[in-house]
PDB file of N, CA and C in Angstrom:
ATOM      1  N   UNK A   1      -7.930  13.158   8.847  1.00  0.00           N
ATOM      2  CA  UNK A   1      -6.531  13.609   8.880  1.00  0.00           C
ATOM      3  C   UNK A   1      -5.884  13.231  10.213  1.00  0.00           C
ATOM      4  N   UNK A   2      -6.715  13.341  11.323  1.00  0.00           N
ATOM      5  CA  UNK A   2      -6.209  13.269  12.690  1.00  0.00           C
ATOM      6  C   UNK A   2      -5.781  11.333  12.834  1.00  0.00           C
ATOM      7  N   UNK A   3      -6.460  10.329  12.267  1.00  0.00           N
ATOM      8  CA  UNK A   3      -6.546   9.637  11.974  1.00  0.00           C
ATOM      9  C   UNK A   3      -4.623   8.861  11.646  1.00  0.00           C
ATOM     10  N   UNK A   4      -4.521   9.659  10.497  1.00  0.00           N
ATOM     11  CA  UNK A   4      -3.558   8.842   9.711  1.00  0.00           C
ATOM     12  C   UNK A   4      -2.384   8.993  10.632  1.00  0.00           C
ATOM     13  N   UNK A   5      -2.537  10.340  11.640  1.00  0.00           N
ATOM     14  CA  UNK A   5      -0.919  10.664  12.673  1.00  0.00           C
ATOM     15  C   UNK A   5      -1.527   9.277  13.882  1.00  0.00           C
ATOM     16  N   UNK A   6      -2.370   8.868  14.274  1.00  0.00           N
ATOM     17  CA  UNK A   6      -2.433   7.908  15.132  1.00  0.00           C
ATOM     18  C   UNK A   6      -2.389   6.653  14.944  1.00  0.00           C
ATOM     19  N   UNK A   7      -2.810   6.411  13.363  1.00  0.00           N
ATOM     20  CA  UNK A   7      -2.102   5.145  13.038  1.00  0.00           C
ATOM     21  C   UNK A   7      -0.819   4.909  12.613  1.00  0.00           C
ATOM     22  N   UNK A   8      -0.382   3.717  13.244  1.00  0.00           N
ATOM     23  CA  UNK A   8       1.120   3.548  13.322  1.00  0.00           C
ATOM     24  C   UNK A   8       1.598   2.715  11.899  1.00  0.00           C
ATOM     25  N   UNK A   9       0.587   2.228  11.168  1.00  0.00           N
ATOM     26  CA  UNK A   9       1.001   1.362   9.780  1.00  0.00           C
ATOM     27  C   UNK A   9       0.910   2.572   8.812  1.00  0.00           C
ATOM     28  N   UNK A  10      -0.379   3.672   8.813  1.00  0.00           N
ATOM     29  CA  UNK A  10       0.009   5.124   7.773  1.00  0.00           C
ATOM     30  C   UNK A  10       1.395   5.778   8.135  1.00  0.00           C
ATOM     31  N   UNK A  11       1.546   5.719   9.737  1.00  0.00           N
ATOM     32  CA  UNK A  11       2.770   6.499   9.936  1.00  0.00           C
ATOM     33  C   UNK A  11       3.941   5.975   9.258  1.00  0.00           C
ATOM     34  N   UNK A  12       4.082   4.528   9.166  1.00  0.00           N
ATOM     35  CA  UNK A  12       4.947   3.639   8.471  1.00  0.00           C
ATOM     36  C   UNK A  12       5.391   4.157   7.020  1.00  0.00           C
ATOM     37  N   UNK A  13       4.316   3.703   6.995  1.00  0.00           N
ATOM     38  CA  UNK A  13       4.218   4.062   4.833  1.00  0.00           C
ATOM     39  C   UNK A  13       4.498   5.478   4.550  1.00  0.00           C
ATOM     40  N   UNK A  14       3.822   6.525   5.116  1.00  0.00           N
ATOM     41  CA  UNK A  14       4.627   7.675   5.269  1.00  0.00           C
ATOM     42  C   UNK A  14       6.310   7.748   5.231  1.00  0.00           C
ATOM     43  N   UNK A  15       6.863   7.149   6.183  1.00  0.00           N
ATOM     44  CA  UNK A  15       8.146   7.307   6.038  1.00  0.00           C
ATOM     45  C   UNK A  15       8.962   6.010   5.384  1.00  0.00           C
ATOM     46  N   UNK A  16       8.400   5.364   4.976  1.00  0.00           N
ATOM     47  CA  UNK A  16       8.630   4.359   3.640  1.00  0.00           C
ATOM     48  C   UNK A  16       8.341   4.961   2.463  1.00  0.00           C
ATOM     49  N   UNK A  17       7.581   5.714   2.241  1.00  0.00           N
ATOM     50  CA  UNK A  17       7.111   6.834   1.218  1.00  0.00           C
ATOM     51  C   UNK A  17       8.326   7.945   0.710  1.00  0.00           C
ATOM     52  N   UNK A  18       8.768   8.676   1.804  1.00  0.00           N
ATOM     53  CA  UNK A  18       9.736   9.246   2.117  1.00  0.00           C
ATOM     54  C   UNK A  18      11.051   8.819   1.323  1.00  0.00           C
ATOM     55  N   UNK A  19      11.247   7.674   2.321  1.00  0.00           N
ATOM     56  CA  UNK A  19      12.085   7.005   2.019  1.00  0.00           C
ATOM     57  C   UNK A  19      13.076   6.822   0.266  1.00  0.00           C
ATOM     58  N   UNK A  20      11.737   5.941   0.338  1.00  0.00           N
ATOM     59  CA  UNK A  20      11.520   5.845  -1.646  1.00  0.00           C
ATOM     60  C   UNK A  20      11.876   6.994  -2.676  1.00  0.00           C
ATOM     61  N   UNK A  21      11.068   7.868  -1.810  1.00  0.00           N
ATOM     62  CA  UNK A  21      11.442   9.463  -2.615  1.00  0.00           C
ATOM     63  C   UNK A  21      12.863   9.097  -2.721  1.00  0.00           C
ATOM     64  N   UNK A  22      13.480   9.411  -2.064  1.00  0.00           N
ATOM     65  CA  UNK A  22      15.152  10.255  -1.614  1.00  0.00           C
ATOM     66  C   UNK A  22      15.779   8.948  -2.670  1.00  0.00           C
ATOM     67  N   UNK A  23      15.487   7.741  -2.828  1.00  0.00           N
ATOM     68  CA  UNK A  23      16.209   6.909  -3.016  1.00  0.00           C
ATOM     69  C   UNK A  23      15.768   7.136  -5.037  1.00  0.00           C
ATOM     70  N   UNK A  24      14.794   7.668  -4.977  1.00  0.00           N
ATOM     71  CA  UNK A  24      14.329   8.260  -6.712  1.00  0.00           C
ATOM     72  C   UNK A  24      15.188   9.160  -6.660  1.00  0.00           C
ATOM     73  N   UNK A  25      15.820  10.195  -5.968  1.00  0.00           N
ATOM     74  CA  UNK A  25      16.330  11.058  -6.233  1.00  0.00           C
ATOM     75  C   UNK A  25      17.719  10.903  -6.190  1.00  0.00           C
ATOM     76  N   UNK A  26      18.235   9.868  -5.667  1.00  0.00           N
ATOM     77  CA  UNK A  26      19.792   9.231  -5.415  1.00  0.00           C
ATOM     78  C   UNK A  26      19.692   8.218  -6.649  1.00  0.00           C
ATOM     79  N   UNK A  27      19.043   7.271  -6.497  1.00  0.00           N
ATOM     80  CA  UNK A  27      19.587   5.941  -7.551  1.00  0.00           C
ATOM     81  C   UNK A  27      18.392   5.663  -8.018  1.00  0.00           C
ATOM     82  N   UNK A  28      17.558   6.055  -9.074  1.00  0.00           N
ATOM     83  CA  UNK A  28      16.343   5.973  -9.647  1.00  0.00           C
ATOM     84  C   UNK A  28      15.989   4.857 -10.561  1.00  0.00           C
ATOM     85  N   UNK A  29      17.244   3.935 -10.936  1.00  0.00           N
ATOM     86  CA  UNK A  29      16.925   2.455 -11.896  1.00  0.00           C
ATOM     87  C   UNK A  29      16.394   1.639 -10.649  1.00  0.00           C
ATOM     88  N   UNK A  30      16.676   1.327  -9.487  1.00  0.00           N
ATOM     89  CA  UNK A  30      16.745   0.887  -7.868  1.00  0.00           C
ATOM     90  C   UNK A  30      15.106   1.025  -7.827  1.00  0.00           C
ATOM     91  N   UNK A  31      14.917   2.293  -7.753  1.00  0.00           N
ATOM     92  CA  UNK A  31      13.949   2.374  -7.181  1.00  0.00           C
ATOM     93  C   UNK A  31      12.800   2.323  -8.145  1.00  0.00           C
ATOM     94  N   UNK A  32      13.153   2.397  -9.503  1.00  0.00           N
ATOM     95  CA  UNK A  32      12.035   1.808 -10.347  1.00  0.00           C
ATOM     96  C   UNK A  32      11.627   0.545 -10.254  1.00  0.00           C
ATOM     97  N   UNK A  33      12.537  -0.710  -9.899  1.00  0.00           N
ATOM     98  CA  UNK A  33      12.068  -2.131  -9.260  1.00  0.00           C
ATOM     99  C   UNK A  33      11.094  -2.059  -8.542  1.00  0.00           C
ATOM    100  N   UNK A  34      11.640  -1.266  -7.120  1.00  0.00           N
ATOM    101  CA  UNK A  34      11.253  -1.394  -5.933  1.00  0.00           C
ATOM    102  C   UNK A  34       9.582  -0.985  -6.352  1.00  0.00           C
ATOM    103  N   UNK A  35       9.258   0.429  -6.757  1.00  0.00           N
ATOM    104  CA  UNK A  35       8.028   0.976  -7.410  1.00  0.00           C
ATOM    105  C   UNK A  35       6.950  -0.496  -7.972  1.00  0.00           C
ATOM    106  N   UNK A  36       7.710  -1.118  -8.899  1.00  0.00           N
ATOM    107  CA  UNK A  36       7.170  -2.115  -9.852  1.00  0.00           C
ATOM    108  C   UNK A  36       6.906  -3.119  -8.450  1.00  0.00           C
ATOM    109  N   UNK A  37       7.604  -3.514  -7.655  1.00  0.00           N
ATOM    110  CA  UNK A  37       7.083  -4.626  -6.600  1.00  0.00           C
ATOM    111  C   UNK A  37       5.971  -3.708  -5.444  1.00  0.00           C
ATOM    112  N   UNK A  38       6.389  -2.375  -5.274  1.00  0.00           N
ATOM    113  CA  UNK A  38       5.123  -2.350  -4.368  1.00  0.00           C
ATOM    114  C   UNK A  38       3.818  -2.217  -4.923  1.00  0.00           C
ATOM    115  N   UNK A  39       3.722  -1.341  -6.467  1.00  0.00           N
ATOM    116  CA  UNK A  39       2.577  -1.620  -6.901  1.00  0.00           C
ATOM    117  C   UNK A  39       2.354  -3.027  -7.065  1.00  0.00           C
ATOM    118  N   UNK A  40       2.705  -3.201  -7.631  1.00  0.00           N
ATOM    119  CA  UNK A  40       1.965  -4.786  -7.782  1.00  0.00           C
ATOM    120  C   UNK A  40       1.483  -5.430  -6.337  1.00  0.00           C
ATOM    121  N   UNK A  41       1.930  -5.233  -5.351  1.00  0.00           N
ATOM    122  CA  UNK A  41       1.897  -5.939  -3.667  1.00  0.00           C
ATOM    123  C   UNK A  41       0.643  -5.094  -3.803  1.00  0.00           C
ATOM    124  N   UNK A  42       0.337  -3.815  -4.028  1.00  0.00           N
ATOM    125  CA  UNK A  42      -0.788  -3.021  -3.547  1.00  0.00           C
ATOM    126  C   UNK A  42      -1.844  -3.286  -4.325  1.00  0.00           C
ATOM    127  N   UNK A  43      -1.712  -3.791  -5.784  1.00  0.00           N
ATOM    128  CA  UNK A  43      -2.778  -4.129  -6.633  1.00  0.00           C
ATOM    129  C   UNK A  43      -3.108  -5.316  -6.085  1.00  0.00           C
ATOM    130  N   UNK A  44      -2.733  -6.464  -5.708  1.00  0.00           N
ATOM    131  CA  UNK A  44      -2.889  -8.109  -5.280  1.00  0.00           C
ATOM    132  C   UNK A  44      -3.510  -7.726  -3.970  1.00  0.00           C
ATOM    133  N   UNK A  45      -3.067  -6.476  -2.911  1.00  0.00           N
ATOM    134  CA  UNK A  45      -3.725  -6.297  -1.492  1.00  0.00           C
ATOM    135  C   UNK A  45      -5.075  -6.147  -2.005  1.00  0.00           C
ATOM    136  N   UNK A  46      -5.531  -4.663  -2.786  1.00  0.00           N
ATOM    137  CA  UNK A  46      -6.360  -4.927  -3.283  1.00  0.00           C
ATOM    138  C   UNK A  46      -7.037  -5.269  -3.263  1.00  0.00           C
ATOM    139  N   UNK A  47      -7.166  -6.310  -4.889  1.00  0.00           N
ATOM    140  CA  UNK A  47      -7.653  -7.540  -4.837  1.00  0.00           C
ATOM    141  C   UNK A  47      -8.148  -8.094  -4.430  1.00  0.00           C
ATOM    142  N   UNK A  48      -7.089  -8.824  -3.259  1.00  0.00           N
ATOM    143  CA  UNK A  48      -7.228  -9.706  -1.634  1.00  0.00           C
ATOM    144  C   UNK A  48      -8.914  -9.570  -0.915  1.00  0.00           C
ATOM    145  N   UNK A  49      -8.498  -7.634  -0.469  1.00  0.00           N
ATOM    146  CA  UNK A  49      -9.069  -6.686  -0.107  1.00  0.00           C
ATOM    147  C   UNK A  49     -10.933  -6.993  -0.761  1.00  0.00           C
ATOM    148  N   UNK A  50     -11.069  -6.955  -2.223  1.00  0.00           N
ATOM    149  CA  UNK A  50     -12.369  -7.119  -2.847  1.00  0.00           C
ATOM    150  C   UNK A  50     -13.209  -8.061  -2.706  1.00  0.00           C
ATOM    151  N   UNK A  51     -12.322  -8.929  -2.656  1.00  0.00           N
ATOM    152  CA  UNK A  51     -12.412 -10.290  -2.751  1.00  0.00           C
ATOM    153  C   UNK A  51     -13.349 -10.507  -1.529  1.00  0.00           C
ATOM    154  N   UNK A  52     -12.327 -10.325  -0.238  1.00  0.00           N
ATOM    155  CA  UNK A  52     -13.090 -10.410   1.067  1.00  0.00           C
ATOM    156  C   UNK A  52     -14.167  -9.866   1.319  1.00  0.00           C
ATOM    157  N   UNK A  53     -14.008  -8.208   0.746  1.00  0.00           N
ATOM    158  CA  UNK A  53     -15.166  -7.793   0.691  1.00  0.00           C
ATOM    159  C   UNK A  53     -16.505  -8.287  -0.214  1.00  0.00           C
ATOM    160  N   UNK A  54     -16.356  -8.533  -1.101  1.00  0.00           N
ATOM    161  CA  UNK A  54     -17.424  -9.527  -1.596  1.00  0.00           C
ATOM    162  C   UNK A  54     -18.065 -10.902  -1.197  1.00  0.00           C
ATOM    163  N   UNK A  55     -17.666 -11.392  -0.546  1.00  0.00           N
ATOM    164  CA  UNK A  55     -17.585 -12.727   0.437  1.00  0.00           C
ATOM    165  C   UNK A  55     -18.316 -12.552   1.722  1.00  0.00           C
ATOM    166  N   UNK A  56     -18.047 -10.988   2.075  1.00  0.00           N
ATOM    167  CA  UNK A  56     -18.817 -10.902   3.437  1.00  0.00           C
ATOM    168  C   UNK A  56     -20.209 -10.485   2.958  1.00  0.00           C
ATOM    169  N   UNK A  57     -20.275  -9.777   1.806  1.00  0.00           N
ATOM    170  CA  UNK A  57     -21.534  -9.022   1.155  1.00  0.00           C
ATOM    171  C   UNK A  57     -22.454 -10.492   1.057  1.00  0.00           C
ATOM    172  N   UNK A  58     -21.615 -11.291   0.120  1.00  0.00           N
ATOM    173  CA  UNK A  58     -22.219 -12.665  -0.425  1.00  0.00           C
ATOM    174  C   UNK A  58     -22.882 -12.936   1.389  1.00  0.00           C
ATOM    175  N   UNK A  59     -22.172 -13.005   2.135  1.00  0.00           N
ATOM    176  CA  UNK A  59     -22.634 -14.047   3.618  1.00  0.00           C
ATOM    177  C   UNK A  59     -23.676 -13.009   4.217  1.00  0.00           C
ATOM    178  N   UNK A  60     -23.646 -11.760   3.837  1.00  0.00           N
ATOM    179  CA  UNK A  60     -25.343 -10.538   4.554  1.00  0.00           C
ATOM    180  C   UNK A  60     -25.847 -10.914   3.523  1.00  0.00           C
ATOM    181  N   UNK A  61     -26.179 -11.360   2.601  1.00  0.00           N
ATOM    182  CA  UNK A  61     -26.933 -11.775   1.820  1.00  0.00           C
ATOM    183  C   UNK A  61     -27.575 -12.630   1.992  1.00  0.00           C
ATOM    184  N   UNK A  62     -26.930 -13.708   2.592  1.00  0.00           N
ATOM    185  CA  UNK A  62     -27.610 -14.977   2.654  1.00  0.00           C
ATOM    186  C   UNK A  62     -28.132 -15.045   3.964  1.00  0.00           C
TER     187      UNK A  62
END
């Protein structure tokens, strides 16, 4: 927990998080896009994310 207040990219998304809210609660067709592009950015990070991680597993392997 102490963690996520000292990082400055959770602190980010936190108030990008925020953000998003208020803008669901003001103009909610808007922010159903926006929803649809960050999941998808977060499923492909992901991904990205597995990927690498499998690659380094593959290279302690060998």
């Amino acid at each position: 927990m102490e963690r996520i207040f000292s990082d400055p990219e959770a602190h980010v998304c936190t108030l990008i998080g925020s953000f998003v809210l208020t803008l669901t609660l003001l103009k909610y067709q808007i922010t159903k896009t926006v929803l649809k592009y960050c999941l998808a950015f977060s499923v492909f990070r992901f991904i990205v994310m597995q990927e690498s991680l499998s690659s380094m597993t593959l290279l302690c392997v060998k």
